[in-house]
N, C-alpha and C. Protein backbone atom coordinates (compact mmCIF):
# COMPACT_ATOMS: atom_id res chain seq x y z
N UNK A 1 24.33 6.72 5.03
CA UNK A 1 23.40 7.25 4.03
C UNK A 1 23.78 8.72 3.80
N UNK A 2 24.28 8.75 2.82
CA UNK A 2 24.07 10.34 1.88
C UNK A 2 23.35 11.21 2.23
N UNK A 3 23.24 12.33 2.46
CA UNK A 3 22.24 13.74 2.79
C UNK A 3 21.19 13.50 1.53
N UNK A 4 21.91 13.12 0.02
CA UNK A 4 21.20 13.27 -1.08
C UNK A 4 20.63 11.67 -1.38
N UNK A 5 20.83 10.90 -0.65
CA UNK A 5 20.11 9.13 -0.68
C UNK A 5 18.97 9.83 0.76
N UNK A 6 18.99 10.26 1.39
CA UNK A 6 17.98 10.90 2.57
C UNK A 6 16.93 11.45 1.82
N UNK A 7 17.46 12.59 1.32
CA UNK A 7 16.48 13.58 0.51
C UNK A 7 15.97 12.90 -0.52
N UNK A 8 15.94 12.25 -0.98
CA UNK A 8 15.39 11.59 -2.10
C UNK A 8 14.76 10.13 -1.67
N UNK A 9 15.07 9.79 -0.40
CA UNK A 9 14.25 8.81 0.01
C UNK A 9 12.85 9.21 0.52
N UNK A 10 13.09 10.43 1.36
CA UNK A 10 12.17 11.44 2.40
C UNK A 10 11.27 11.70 0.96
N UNK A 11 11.67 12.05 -0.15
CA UNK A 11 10.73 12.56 -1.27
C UNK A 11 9.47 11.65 -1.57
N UNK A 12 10.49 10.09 -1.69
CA UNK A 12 10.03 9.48 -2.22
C UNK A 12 8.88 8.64 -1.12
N UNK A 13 9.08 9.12 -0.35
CA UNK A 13 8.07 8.37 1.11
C UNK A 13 6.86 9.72 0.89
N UNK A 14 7.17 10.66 1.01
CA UNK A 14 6.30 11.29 1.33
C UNK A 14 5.34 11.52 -0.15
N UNK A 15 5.75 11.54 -1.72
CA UNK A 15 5.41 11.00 -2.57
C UNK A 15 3.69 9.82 -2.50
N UNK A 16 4.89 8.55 -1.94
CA UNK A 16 4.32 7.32 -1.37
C UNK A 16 2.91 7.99 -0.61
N UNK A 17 3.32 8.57 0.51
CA UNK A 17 2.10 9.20 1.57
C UNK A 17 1.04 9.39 0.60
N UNK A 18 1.24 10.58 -0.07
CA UNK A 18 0.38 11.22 -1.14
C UNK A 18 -0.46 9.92 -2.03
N UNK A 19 0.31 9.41 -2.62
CA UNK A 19 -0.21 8.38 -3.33
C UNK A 19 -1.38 7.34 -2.47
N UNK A 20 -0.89 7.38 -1.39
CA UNK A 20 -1.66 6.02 -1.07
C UNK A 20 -3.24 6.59 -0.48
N UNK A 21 -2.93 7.90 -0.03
CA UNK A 21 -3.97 8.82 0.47
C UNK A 21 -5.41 8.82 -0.32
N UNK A 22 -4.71 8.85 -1.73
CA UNK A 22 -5.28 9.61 -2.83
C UNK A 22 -6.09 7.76 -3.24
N UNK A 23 -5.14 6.79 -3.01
CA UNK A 23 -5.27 5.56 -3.80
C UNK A 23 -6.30 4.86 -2.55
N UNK A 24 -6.52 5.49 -1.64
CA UNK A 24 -7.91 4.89 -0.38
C UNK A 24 -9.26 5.74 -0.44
N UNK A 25 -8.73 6.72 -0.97
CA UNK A 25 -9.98 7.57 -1.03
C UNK A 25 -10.83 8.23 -2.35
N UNK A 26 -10.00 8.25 -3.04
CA UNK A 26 -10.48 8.30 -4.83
C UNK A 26 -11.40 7.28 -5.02
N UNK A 27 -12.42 7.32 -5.58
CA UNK A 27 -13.31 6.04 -6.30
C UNK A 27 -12.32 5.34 -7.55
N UNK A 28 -12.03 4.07 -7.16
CA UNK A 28 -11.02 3.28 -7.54
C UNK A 28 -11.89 2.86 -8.52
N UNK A 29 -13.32 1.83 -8.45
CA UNK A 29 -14.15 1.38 -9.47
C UNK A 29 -15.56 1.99 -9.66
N UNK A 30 -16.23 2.09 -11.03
CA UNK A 30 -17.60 1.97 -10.85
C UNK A 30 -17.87 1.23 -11.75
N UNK A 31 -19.04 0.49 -10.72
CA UNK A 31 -19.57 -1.13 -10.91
C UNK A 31 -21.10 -0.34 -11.52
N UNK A 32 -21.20 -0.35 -13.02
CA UNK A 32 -22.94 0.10 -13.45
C UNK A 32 -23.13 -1.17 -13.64
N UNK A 33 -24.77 -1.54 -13.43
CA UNK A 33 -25.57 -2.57 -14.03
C UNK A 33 -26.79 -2.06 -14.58
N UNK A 34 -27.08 -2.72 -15.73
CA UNK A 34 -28.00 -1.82 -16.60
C UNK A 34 -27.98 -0.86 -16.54
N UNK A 35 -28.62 0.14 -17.31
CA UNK A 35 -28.42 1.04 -17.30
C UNK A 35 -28.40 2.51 -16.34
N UNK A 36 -29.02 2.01 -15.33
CA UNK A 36 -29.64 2.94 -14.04
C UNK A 36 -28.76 2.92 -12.92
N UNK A 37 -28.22 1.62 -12.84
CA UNK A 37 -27.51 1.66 -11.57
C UNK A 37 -26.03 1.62 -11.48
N UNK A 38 -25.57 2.45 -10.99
CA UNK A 38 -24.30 2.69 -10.64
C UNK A 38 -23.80 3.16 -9.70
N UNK A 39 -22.55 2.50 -8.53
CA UNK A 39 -21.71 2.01 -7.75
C UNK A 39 -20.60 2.14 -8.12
N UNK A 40 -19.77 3.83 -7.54
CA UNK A 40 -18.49 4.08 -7.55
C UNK A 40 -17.86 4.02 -5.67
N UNK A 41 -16.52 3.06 -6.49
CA UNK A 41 -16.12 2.65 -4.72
C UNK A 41 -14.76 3.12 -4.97
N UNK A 42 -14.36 3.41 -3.49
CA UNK A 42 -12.59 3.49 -3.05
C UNK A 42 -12.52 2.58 -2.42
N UNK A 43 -11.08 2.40 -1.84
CA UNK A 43 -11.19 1.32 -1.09
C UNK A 43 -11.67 1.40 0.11
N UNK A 44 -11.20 2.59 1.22
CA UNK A 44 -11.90 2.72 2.05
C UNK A 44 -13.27 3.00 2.29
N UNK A 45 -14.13 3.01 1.07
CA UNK A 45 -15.64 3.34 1.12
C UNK A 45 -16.42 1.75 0.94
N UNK A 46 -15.62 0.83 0.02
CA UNK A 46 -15.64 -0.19 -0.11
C UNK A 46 -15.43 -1.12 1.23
N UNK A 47 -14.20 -0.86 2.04
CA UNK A 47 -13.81 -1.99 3.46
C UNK A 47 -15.41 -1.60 4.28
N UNK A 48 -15.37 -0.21 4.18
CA UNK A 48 -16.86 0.44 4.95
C UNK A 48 -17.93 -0.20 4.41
N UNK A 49 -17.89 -0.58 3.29
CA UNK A 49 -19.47 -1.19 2.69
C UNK A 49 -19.25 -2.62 3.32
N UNK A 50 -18.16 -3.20 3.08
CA UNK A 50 -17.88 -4.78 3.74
C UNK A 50 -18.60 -4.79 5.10
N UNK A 51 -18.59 -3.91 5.90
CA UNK A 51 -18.42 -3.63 7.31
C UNK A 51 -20.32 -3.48 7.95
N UNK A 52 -20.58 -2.11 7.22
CA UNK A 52 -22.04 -2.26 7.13
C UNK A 52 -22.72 -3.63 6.44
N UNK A 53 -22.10 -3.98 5.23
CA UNK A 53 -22.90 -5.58 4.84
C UNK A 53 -22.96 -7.02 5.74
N UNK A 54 -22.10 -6.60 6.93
CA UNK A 54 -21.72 -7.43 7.61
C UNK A 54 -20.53 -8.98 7.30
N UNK A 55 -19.53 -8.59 6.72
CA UNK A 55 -18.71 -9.18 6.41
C UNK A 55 -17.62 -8.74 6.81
N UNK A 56 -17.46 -9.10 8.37
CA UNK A 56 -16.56 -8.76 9.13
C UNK A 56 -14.96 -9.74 8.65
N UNK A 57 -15.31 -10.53 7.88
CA UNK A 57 -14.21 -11.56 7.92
C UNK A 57 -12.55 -10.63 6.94
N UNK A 58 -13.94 -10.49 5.76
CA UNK A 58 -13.52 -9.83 4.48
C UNK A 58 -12.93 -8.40 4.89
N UNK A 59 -13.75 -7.60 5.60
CA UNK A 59 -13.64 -6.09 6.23
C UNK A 59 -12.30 -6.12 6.80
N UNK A 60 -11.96 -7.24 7.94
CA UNK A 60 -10.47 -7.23 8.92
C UNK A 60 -9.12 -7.40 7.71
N UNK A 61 -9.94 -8.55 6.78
CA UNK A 61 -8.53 -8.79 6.24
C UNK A 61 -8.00 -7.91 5.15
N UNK A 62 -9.68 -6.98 4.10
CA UNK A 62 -8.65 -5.89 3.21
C UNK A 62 -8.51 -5.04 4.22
N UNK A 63 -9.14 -5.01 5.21
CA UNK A 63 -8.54 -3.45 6.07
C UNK A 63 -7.22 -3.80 6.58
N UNK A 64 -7.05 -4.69 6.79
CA UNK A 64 -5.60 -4.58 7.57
C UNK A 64 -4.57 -4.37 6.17
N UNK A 65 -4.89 -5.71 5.44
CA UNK A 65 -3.72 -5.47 4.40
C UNK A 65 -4.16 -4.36 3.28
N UNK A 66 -4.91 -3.86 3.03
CA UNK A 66 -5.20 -2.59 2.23
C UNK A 66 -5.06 -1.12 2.81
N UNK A 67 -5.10 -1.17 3.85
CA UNK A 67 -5.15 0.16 4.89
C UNK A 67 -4.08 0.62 5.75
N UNK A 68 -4.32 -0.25 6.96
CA UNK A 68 -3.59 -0.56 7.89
C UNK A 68 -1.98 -0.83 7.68
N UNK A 69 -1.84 -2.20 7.23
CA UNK A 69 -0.37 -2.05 6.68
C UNK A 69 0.21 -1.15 5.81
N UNK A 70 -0.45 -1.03 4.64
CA UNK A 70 0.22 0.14 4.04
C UNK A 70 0.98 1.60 4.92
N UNK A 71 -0.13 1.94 5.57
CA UNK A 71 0.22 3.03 6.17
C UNK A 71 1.54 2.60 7.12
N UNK A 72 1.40 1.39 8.04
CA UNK A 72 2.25 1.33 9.30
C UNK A 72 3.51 1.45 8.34
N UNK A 73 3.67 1.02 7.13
CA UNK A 73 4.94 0.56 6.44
C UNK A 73 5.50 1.99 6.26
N UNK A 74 4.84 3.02 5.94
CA UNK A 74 5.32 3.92 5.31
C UNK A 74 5.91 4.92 6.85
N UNK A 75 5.15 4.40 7.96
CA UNK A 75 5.79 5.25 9.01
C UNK A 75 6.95 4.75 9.19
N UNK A 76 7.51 3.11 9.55
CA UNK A 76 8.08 2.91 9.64
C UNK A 76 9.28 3.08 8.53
N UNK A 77 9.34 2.91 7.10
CA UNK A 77 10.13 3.14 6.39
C UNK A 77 10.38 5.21 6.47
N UNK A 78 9.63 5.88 6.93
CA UNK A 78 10.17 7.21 7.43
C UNK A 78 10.75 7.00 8.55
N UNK A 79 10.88 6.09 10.05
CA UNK A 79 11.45 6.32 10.76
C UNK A 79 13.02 5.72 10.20
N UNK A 80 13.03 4.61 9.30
CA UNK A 80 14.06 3.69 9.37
C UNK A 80 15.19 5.04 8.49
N UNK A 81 14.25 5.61 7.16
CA UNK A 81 15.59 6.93 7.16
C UNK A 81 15.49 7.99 7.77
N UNK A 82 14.74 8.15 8.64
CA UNK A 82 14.87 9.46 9.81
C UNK A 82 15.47 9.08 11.41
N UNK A 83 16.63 8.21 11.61
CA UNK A 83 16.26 7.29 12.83
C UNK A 83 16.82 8.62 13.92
N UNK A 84 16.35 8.09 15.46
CA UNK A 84 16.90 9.60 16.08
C UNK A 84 18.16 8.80 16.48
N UNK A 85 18.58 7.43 16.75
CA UNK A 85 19.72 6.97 17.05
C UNK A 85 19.91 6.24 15.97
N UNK A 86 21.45 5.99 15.17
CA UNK A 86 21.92 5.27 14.92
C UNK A 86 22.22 3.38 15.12
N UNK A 87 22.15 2.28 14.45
CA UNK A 87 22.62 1.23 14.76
C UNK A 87 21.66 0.94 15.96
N UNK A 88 20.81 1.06 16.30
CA UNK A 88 19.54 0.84 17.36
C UNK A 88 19.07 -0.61 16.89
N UNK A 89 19.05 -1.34 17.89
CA UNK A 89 18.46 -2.55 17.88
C UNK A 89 16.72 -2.53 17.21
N UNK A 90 16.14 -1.97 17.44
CA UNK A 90 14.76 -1.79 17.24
C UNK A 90 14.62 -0.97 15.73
N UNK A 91 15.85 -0.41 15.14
CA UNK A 91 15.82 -0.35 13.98
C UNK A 91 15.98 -1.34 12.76
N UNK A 92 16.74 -2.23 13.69
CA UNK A 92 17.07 -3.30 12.61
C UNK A 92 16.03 -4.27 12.94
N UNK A 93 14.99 -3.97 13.69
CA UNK A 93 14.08 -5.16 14.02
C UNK A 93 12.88 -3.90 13.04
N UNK A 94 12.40 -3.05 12.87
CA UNK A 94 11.94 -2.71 12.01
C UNK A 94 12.22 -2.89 10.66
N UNK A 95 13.22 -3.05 10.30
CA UNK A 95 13.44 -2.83 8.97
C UNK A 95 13.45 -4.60 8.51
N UNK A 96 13.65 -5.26 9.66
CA UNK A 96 12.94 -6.84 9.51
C UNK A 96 11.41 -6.78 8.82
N UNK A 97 10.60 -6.17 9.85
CA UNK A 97 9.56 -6.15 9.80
C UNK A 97 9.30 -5.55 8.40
N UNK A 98 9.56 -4.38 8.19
CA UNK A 98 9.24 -3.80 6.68
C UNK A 98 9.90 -4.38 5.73
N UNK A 99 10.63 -5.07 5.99
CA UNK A 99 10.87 -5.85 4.64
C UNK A 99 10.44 -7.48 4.41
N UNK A 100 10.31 -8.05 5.53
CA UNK A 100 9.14 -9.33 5.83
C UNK A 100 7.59 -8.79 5.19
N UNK A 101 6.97 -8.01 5.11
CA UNK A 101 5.91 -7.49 5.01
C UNK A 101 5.79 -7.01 3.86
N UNK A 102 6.94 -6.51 3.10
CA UNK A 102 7.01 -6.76 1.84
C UNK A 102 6.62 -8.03 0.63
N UNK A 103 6.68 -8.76 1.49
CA UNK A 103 6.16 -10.16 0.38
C UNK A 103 4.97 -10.14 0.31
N UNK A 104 3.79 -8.86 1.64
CA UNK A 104 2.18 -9.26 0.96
C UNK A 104 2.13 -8.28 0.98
N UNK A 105 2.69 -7.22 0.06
CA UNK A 105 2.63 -5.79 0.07
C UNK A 105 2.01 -5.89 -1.58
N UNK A 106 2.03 -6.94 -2.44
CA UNK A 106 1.01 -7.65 -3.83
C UNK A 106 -0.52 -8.00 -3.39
N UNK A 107 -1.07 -8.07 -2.00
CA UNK A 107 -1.95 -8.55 -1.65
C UNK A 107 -3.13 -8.08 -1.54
N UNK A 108 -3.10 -6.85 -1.73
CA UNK A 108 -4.30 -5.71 -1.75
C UNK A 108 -4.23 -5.15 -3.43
N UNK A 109 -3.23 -5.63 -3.88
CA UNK A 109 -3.33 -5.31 -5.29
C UNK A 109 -4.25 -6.65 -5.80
N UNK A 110 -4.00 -7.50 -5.50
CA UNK A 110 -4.57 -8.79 -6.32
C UNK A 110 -5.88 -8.83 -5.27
N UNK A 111 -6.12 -8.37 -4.58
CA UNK A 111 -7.67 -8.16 -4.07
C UNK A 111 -8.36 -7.42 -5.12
N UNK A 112 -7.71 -6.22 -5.17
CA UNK A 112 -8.55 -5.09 -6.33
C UNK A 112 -8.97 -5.83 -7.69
N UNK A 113 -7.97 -6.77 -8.06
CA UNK A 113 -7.65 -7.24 -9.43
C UNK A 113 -8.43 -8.75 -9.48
N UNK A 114 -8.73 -9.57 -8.54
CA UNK A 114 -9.82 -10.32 -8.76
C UNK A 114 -10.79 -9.65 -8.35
N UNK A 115 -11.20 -8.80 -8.10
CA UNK A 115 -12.49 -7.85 -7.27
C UNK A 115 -13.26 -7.60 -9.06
N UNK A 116 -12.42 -7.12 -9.93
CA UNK A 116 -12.09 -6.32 -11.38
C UNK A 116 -12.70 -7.44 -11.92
N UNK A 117 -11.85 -8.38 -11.98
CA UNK A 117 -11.94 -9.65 -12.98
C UNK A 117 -13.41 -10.01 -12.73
N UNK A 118 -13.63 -10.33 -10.99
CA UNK A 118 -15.15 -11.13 -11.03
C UNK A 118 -16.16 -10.66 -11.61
N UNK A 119 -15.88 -9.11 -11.23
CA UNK A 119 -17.40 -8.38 -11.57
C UNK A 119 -17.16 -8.44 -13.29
N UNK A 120 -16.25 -8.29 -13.81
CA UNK A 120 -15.99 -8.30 -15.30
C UNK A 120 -16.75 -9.27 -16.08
N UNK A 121 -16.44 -10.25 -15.56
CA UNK A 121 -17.02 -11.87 -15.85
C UNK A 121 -18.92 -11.95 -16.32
N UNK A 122 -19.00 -11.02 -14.84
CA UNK A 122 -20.45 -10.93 -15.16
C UNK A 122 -21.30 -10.59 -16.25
N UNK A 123 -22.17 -10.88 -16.47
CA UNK A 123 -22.58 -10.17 -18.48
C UNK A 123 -23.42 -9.36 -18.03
N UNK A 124 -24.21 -8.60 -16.79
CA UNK A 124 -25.24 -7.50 -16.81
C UNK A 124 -24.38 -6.44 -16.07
N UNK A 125 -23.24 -6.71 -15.87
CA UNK A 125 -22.75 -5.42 -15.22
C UNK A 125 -21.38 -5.05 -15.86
N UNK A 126 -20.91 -3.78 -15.70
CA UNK A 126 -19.79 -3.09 -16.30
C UNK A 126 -18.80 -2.83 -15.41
N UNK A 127 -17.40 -2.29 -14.97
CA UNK A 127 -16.61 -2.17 -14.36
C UNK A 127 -15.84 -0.94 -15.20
N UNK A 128 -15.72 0.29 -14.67
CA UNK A 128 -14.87 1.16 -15.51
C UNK A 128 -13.77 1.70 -14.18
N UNK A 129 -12.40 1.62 -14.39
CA UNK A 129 -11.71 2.14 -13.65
C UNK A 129 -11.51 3.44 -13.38
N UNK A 130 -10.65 3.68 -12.20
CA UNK A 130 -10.50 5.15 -12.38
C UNK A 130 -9.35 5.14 -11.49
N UNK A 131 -8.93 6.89 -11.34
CA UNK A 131 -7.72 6.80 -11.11
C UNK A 131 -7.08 6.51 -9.51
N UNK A 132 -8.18 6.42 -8.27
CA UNK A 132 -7.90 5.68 -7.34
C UNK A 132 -7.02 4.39 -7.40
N UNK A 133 -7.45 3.29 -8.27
CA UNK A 133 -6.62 2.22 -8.45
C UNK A 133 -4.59 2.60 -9.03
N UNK A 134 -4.99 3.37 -9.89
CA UNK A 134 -3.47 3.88 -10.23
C UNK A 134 -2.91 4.63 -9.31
N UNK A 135 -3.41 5.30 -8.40
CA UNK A 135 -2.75 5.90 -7.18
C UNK A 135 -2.53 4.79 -6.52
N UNK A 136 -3.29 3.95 -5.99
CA UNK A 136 -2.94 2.95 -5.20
C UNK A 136 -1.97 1.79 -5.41
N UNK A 137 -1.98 1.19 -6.95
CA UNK A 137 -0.75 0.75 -7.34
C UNK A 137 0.19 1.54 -7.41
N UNK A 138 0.69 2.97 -7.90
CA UNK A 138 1.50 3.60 -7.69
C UNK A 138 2.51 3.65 -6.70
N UNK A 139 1.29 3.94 -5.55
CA UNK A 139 2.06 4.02 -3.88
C UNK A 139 2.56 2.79 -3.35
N UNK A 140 1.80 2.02 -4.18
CA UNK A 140 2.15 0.44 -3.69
C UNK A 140 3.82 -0.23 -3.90
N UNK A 141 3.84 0.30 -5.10
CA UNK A 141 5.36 0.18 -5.96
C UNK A 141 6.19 0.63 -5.86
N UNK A 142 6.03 2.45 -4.91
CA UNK A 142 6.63 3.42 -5.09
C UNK A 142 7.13 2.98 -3.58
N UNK A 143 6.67 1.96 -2.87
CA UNK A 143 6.65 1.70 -1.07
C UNK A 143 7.48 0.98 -1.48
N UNK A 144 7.60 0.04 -2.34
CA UNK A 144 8.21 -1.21 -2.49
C UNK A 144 9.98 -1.24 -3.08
N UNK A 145 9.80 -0.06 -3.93
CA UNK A 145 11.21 0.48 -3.82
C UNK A 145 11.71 0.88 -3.07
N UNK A 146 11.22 2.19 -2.41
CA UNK A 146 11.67 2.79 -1.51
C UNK A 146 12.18 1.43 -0.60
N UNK A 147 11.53 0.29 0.24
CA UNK A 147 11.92 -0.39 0.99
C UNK A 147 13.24 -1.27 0.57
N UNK A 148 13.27 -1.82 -0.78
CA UNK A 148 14.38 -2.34 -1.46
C UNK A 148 15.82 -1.48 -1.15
N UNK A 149 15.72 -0.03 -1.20
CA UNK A 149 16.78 0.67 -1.43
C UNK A 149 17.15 1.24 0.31
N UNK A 150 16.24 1.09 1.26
CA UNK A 150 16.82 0.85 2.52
C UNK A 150 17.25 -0.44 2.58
N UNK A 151 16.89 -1.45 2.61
CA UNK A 151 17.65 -3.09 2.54
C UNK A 151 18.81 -2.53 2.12
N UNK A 152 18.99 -2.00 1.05
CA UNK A 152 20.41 -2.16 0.44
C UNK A 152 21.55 -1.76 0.94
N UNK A 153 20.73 -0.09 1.67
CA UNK A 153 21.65 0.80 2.53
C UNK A 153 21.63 0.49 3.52
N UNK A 154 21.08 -0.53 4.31
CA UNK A 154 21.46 -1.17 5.58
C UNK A 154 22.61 -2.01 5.33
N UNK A 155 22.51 -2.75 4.60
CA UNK A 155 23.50 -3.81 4.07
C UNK A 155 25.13 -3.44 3.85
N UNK A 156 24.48 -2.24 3.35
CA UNK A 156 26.10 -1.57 2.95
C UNK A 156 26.56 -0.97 3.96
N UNK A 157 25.72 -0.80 5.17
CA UNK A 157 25.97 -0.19 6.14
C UNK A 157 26.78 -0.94 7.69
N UNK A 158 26.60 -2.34 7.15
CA UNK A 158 26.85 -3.27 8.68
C UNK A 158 28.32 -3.61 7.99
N UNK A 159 29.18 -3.59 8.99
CA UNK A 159 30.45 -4.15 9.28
C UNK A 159 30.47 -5.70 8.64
N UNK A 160 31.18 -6.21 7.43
CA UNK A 160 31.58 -7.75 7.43
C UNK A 160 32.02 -7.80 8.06
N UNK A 161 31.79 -9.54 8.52
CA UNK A 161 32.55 -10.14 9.54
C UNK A 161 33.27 -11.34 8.97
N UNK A 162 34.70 -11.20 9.12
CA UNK A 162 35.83 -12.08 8.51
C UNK A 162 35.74 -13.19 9.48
């Protein structure tokens, strides 16, 4: 890897960081019904409302894949271009992992997005977005490259074998 494929990966992770920060803690929706009541959520204020409502089921599974993974991905995709050793077994078993984990890295997006749709559906209540959700798809996409373009530079990186 390039000094300038580093620097521009490191940008683009830490970018990512920013984004996803902004995309857990920004009020992503507000849910008004009639005219009086209104309910602006992030996601993490939202997994927290799951949690107090007692819907532990719902709470484990966006927290892990809305929260939790996101974040582990982004440490790990900083260690995989910051590694302190080279060709390390446990690097290439990370970069398994972050790129296996990539296939439900859509999964907290399409939570938000039937979350959107249901309440939409409804005829006494409103749904207006905001820019939490675009941070959070942002970072989501911006993770998802970034991980594509280590795959690639690993790839280009291992010895064929004739």
């Amino acid at each position: 890897m390039s000094k300038t494929e580093k620097l521009t990966l490191n940008t683009l992770l830490i970018l990512a960081a920013i984004l996803i920060y902004i995309g857990l803690t920004a009020p992503m929706i507000t849910i008004e019904k009639f005219i009086f009541i209104s309910n602006s959520f992030s996601v993490s204020s939202g997994v927290a409302e799951l949690y107090r409502n007692g819907e532990t089921l719902l709470f484990l599974i966006i927290g892990i894949f809305s929260i939790l993974l996101p974040i582990l991905k982004l440490l790990l995709l900083f260690m995989l271009t910051n590694p302190l050793r080279r060709k390390s077994e446990k690097m290439k078993r990370y970069l398994h992992l972050v790129h296996e984990y990539g296939r439900w890295s859509m999964l907290d997006v399409f939570v938000v997005a039937v979350m959107v749709v249901s309440v939409k559906l409804d005829a006494i209540a409103k749904v207006y977005v905001h820019s939490g959700l675009y941070a959070f798809g942002a970072a989501v996409l911006l993770t998802m490259l970034v991980t594509a373009w280590v795959v690639r530079l690993s790839y280009k990186a291992e010895p064929v074998n004739s």
